[in-house]
C-alpha atoms as a PDB file:
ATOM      1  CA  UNK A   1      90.582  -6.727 -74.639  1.00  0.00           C
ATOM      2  CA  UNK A   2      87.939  -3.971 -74.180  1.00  0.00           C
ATOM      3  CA  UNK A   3      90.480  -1.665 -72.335  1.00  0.00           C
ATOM      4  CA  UNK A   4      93.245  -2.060 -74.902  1.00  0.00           C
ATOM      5  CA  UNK A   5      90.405  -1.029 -77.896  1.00  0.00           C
ATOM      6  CA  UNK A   6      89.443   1.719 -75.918  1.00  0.00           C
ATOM      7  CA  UNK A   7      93.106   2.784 -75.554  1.00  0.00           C
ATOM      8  CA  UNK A   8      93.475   3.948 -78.887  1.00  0.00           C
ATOM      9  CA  UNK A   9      95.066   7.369 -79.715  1.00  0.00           C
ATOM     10  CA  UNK A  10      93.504   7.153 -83.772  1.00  0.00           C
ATOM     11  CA  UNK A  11      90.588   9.753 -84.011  1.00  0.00           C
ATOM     12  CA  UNK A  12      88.837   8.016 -87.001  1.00  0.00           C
ATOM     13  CA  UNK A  13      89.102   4.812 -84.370  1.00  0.00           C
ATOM     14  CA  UNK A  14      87.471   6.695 -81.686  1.00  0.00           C
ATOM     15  CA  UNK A  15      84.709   8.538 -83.810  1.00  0.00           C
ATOM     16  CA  UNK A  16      83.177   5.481 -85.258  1.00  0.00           C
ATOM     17  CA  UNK A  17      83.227   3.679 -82.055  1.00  0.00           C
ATOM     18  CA  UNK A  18      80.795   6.028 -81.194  1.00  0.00           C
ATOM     19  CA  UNK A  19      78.729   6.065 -84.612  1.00  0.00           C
ATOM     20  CA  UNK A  20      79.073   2.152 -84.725  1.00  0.00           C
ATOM     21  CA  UNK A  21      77.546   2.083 -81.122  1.00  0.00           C
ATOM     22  CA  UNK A  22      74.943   4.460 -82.486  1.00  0.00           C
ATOM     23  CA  UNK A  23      73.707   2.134 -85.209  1.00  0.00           C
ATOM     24  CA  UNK A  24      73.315  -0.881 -83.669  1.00  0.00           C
ATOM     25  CA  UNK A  25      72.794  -0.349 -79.907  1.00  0.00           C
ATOM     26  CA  UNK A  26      69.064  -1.012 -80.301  1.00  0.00           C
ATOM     27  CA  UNK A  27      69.987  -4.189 -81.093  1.00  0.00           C
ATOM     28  CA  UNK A  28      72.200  -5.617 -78.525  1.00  0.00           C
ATOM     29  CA  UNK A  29      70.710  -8.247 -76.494  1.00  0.00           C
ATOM     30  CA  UNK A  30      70.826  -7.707 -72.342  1.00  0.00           C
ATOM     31  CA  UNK A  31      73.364 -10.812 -72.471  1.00  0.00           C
ATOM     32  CA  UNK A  32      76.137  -8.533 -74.426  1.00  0.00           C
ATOM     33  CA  UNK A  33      74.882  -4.975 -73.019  1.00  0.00           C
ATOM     34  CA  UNK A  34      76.945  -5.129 -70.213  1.00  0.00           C
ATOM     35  CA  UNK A  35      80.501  -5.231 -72.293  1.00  0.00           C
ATOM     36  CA  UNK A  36      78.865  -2.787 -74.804  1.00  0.00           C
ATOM     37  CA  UNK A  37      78.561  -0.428 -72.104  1.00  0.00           C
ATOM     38  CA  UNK A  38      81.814  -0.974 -70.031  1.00  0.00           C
ATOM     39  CA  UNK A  39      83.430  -0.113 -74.235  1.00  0.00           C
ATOM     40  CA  UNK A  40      81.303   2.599 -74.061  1.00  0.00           C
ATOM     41  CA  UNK A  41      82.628   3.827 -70.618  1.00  0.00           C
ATOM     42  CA  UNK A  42      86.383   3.254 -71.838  1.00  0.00           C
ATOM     43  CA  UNK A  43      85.978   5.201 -75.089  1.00  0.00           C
ATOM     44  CA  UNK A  44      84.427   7.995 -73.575  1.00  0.00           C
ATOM     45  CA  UNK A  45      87.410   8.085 -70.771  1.00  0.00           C
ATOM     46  CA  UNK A  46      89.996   8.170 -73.590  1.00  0.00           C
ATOM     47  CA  UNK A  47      88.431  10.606 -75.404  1.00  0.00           C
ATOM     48  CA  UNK A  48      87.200  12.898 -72.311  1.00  0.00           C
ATOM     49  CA  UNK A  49      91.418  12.571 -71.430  1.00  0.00           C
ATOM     50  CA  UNK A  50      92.723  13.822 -74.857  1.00  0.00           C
ATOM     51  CA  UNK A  51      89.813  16.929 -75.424  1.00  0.00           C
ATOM     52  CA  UNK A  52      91.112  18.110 -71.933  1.00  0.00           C
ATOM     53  CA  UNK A  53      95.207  17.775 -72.968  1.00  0.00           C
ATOM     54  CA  UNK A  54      94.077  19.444 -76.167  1.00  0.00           C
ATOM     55  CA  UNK A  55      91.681  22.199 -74.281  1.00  0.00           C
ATOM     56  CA  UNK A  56      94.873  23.137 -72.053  1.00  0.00           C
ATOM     57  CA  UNK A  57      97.141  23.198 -75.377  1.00  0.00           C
ATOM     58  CA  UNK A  58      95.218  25.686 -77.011  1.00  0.00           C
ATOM     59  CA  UNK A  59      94.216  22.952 -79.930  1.00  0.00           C
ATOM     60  CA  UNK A  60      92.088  21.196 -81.365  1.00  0.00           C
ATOM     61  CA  UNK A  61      91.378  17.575 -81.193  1.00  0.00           C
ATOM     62  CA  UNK A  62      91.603  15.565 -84.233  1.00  0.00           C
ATOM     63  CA  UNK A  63      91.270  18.276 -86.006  1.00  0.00           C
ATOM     64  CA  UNK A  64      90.471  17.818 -89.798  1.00  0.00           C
ATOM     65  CA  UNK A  65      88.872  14.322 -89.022  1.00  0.00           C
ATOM     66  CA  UNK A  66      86.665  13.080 -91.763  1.00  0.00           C
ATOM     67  CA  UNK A  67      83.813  12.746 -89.094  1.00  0.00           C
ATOM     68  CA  UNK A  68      84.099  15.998 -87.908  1.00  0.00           C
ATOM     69  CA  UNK A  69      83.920  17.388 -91.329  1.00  0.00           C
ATOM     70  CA  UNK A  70      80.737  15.727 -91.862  1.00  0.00           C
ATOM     71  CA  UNK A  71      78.846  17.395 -89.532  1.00  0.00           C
ATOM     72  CA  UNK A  72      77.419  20.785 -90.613  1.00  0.00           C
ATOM     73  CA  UNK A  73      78.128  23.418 -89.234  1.00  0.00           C
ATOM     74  CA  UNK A  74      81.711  21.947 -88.347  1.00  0.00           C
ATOM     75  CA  UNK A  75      81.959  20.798 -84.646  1.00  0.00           C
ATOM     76  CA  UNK A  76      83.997  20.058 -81.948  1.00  0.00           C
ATOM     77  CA  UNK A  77      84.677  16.414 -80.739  1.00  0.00           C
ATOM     78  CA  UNK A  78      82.582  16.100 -78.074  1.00  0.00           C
ATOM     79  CA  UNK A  79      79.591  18.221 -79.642  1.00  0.00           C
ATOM     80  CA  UNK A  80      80.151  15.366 -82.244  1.00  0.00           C
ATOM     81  CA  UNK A  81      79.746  12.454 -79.464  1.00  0.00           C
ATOM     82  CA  UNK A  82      76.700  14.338 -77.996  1.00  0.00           C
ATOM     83  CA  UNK A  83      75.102  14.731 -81.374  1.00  0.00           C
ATOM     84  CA  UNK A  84      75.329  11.287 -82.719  1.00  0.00           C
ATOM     85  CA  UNK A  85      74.536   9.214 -80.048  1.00  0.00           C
ATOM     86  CA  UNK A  86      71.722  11.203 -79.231  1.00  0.00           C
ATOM     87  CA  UNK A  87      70.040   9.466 -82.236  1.00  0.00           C
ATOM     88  CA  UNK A  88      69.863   6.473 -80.083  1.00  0.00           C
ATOM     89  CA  UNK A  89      68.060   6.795 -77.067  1.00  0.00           C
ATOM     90  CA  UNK A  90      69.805   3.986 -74.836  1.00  0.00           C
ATOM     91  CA  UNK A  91      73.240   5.001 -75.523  1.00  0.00           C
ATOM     92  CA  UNK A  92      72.840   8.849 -75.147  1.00  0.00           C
ATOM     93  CA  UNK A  93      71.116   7.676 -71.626  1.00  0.00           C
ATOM     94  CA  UNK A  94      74.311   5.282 -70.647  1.00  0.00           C
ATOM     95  CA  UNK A  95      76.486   8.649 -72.120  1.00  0.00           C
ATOM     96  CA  UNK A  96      74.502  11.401 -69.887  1.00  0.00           C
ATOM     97  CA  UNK A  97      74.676   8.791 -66.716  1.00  0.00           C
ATOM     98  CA  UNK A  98      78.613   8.266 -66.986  1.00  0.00           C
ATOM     99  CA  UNK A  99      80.017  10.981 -68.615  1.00  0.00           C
ATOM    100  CA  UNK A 100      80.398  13.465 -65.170  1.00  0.00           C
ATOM    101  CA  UNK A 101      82.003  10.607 -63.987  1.00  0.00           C
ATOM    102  CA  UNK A 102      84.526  10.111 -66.370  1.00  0.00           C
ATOM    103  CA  UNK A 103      85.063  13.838 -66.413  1.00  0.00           C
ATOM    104  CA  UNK A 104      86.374  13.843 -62.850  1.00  0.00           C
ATOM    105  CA  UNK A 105      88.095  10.568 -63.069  1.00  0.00           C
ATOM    106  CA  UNK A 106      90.392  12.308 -66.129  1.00  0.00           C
ATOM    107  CA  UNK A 107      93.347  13.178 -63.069  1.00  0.00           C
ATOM    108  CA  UNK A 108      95.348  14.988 -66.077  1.00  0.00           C
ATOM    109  CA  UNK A 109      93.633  18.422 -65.825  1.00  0.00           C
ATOM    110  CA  UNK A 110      95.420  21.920 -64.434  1.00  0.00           C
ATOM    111  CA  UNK A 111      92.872  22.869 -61.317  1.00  0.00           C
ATOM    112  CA  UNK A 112      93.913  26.452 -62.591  1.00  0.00           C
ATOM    113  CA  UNK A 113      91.930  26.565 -65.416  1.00  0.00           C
ATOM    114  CA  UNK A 114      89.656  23.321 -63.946  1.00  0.00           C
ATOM    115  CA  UNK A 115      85.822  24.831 -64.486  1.00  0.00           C
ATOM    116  CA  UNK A 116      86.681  26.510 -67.639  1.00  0.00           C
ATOM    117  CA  UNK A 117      87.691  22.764 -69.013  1.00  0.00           C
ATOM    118  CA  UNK A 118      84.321  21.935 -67.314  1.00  0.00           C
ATOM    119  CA  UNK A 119      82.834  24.266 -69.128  1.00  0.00           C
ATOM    120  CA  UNK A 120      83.519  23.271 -72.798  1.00  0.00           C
ATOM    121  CA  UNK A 121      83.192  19.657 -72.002  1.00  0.00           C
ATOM    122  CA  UNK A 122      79.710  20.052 -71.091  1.00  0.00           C
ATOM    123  CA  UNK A 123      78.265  22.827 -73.050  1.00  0.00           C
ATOM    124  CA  UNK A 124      77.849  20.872 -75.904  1.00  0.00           C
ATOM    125  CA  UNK A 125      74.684  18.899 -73.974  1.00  0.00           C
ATOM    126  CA  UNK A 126      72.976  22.629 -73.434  1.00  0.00           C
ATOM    127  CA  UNK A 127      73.482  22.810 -77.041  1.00  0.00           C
ATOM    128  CA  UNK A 128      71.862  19.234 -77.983  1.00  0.00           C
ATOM    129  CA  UNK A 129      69.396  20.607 -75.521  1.00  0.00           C
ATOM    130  CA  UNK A 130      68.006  23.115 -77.856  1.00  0.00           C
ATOM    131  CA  UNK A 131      67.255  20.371 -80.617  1.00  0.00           C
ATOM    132  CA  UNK A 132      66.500  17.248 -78.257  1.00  0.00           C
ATOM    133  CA  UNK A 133      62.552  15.926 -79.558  1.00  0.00           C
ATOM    134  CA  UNK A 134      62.646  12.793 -76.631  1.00  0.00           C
ATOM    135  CA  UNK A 135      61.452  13.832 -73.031  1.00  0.00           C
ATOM    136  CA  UNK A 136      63.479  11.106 -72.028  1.00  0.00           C
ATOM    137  CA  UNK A 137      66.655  12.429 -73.039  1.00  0.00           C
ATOM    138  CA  UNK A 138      65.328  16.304 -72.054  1.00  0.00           C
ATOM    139  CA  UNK A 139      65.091  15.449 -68.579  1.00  0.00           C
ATOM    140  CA  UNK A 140      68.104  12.903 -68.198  1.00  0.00           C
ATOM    141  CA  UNK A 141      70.356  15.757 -69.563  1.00  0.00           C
ATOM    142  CA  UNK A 142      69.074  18.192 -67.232  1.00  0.00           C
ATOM    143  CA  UNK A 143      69.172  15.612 -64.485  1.00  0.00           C
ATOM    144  CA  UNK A 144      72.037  13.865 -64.936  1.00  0.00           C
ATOM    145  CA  UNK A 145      74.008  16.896 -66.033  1.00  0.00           C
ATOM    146  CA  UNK A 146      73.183  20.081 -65.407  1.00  0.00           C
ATOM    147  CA  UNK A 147      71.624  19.287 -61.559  1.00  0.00           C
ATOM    148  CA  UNK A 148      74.600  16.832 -60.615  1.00  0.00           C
ATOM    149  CA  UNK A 149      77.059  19.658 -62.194  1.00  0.00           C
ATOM    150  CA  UNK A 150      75.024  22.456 -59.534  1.00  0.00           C
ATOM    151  CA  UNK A 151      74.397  20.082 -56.564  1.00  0.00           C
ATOM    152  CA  UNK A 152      77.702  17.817 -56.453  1.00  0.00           C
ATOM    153  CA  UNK A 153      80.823  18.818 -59.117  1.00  0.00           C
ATOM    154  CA  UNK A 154      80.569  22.532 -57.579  1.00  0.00           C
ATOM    155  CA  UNK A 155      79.792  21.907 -53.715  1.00  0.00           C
ATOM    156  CA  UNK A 156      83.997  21.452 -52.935  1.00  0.00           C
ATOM    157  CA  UNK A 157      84.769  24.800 -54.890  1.00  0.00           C
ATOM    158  CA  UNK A 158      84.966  27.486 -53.060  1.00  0.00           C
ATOM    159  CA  UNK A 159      82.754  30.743 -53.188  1.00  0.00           C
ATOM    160  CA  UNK A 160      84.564  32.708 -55.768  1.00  0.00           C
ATOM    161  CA  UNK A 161      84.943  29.699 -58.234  1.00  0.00           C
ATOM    162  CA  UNK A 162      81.186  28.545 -58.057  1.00  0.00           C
ATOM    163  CA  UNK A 163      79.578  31.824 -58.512  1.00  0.00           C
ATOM    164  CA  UNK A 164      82.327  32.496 -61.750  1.00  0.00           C
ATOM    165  CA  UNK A 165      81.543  29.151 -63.050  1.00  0.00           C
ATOM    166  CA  UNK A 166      77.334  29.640 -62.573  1.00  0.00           C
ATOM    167  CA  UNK A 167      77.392  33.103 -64.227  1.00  0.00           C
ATOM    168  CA  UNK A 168      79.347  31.754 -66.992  1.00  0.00           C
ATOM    169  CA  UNK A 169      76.952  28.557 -67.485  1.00  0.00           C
ATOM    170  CA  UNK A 170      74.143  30.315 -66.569  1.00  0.00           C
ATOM    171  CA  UNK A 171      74.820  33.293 -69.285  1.00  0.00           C
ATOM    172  CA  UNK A 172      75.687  30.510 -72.295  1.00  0.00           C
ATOM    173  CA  UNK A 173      72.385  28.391 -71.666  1.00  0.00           C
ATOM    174  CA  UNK A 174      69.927  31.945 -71.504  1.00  0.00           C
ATOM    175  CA  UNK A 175      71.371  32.653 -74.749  1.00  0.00           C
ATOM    176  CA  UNK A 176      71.007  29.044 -76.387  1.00  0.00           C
ATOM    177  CA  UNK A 177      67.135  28.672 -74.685  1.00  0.00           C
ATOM    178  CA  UNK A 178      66.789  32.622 -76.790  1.00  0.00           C
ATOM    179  CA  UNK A 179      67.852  30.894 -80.016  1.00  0.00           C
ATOM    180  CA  UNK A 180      65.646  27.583 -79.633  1.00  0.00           C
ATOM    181  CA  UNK A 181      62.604  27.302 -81.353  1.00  0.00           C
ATOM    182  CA  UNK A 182      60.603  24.879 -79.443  1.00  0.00           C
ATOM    183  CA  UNK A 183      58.784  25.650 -76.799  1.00  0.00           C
ATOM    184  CA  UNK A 184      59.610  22.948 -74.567  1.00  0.00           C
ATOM    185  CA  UNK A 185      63.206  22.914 -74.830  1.00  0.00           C
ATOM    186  CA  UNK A 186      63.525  26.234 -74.726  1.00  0.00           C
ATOM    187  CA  UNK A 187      61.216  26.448 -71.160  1.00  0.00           C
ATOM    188  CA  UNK A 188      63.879  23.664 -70.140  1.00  0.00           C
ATOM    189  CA  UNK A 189      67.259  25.502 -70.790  1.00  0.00           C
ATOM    190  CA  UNK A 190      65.259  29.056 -69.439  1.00  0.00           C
ATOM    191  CA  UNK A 191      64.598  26.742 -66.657  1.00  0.00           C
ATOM    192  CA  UNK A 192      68.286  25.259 -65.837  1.00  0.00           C
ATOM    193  CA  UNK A 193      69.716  28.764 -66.524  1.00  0.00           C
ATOM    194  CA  UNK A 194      67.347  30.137 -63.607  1.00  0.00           C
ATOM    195  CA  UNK A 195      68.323  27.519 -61.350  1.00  0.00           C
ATOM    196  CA  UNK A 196      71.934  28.558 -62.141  1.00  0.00           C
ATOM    197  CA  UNK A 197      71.576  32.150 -61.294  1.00  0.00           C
ATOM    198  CA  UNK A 198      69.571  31.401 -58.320  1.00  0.00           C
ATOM    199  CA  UNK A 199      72.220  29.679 -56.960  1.00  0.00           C
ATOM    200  CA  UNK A 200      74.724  32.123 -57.607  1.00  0.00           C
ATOM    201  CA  UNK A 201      72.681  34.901 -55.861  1.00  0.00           C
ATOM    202  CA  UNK A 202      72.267  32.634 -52.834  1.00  0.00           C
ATOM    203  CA  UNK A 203      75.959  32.435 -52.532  1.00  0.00           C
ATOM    204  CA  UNK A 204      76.996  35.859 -53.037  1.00  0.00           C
ATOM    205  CA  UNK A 205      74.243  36.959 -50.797  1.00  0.00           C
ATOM    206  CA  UNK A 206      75.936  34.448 -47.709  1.00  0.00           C
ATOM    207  CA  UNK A 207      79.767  35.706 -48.950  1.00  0.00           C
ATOM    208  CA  UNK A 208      78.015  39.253 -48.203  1.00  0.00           C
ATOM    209  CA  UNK A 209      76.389  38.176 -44.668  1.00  0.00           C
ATOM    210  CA  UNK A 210      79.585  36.762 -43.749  1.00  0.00           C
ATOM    211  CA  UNK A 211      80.788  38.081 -40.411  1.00  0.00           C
ATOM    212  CA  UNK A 212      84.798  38.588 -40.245  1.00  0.00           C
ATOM    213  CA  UNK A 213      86.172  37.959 -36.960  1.00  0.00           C
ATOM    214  CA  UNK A 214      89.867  38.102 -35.582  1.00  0.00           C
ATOM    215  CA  UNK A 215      91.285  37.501 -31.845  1.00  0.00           C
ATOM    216  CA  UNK A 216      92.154  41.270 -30.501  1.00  0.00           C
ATOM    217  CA  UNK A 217      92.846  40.420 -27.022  1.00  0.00           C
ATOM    218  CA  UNK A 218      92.531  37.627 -23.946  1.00  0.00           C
ATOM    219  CA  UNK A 219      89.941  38.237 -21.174  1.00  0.00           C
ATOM    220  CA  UNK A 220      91.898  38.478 -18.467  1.00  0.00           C
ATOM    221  CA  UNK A 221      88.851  36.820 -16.017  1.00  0.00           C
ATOM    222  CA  UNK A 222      88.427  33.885 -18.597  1.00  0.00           C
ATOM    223  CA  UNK A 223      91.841  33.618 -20.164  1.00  0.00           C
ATOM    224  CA  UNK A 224      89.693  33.096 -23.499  1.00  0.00           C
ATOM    225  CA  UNK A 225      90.143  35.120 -26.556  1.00  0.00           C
ATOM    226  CA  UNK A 226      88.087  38.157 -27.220  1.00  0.00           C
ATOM    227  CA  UNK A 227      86.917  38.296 -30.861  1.00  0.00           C
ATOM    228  CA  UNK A 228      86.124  41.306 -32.791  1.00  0.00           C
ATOM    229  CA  UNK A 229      82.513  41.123 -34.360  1.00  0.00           C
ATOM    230  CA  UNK A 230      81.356  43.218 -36.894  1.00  0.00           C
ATOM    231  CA  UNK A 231      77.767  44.011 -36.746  1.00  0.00           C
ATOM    232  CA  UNK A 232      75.177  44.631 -39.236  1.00  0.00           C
ATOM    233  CA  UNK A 233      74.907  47.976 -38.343  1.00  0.00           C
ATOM    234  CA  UNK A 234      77.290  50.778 -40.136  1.00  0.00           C
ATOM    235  CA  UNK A 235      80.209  51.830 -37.983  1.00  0.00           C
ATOM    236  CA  UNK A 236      79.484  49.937 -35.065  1.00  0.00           C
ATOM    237  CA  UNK A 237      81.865  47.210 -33.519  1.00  0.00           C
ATOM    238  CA  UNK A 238      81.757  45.589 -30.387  1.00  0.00           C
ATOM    239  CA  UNK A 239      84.402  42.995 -28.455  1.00  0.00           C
ATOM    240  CA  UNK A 240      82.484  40.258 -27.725  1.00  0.00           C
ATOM    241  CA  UNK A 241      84.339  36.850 -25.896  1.00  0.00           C
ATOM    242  CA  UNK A 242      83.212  33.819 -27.760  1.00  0.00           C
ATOM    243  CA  UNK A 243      85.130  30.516 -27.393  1.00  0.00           C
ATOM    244  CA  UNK A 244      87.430  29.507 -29.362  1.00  0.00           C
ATOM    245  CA  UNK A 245      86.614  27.363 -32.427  1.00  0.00           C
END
């Protein structure tokens, strides 16, 4: 029954899941919390599969939805999610721990344009970042989110993809943290947006130190390869016979 709620294409539906969830999630007792959650997980999914159909279309989702219209300035759907159930601690914590999850398991998404979908689906918790008041929620978001994002989502990409994708967060958050007036969230997004750039430099620093080597011969005492090696040093190359890898 849960599954076949969450299914539902209906925007309005979706929406005020989420703000239903919001209100009364305080109050669920730990003998219902598990199905609340598993809803929660299901919703999220559903909605996490349409914003990326609609990203890749070039429009937006639900647009002109009564709930979307009440927030001020006008949002997106998931800046919507991220803002109202971060009025209720336990739910945005259950939202930060699953929604990386549900972001990969969404199979629908063109790996050509893969991190920039990435990109807009998680923004929005930089943003929330800049208003969060609960340490709680500070440090799950940049736990949960931003350091699983940097030390897991990216490790499989290759070189050129991670450092275009770290730049771009790391750009986005500096310029949210400059906009935030307090102090501590501000230190926090400064913070994540460091960590970002550090990470790019190590990896175009290694791309740089990366010796190219190609088979220009066979020893003709060892029968192995010879490979070229290009050495540190301008202008200078030397055959050296390593084995074969």
């Amino acid at each position: 029954m849960i599954e076949e709620m969450a299914k539902h294409k209906d925007g309005s539906f979706l929406l005020s899941g989420f703000k239903s969830m919001t209100e009364v999630w305080s109050g669920i007792d730990a003998f219902r919390i598990d199905k609340y959650m598993y809803l929660v997980r299901h919703l999220l999914h559903n909605v996490l599969y349409q914003q990326i159909d609609a990203l890749q279309d070039g429009e937006p989702l639900f647009d002109g939805n009564l709930f979307l219209k009440s927030q001020s300035p006008k949002v997106g759907v998931i800046d919507y999610i991220v803002n109202i159930t971060s009025k209720s601690v336990g739910l945005f914590l259950h939202i930060c721990d699953i929604f990386l999850d549900e972001t990969v398991k969404c199979k629908n998404i063109d790996l050509d344009t893969k991190w920039e979908t990435y990109f807009q689906l998680i923004i929005p918790f930089a943003r929330i970042l800049s208003t969060i008041q609960d340490d709680r929620l500070r440090n799950t978001i940049e736990k949960n989110i931003f350091d699983r994002l940097l030390n897991e989502l990216l490790l499989n990409e290759s070189i050129e993809i991670q450092t275009e994708t770290l730049n771009k967060f790391a750009e986005s958050i500096t310029k949210i943290a400059s906009q935030t007036e307090s102090g501590k969230n501000r230190n926090c997004l400064y913070s994540i947006a460091e960590k970002y750039r550090s990470k790019n430099s190590m990896l175009k620093n290694r791309s740089k130190a990366s010796i190219k080597r190609r088979i220009v011969g066979i020893n003709p005492k060892t029968k192995k390869p010879k490979y070229e090696l290009t050495t540190s040093v301008p202008f200078v190359r030397s055959l050296v016979p390593l084995p074969l890898l």
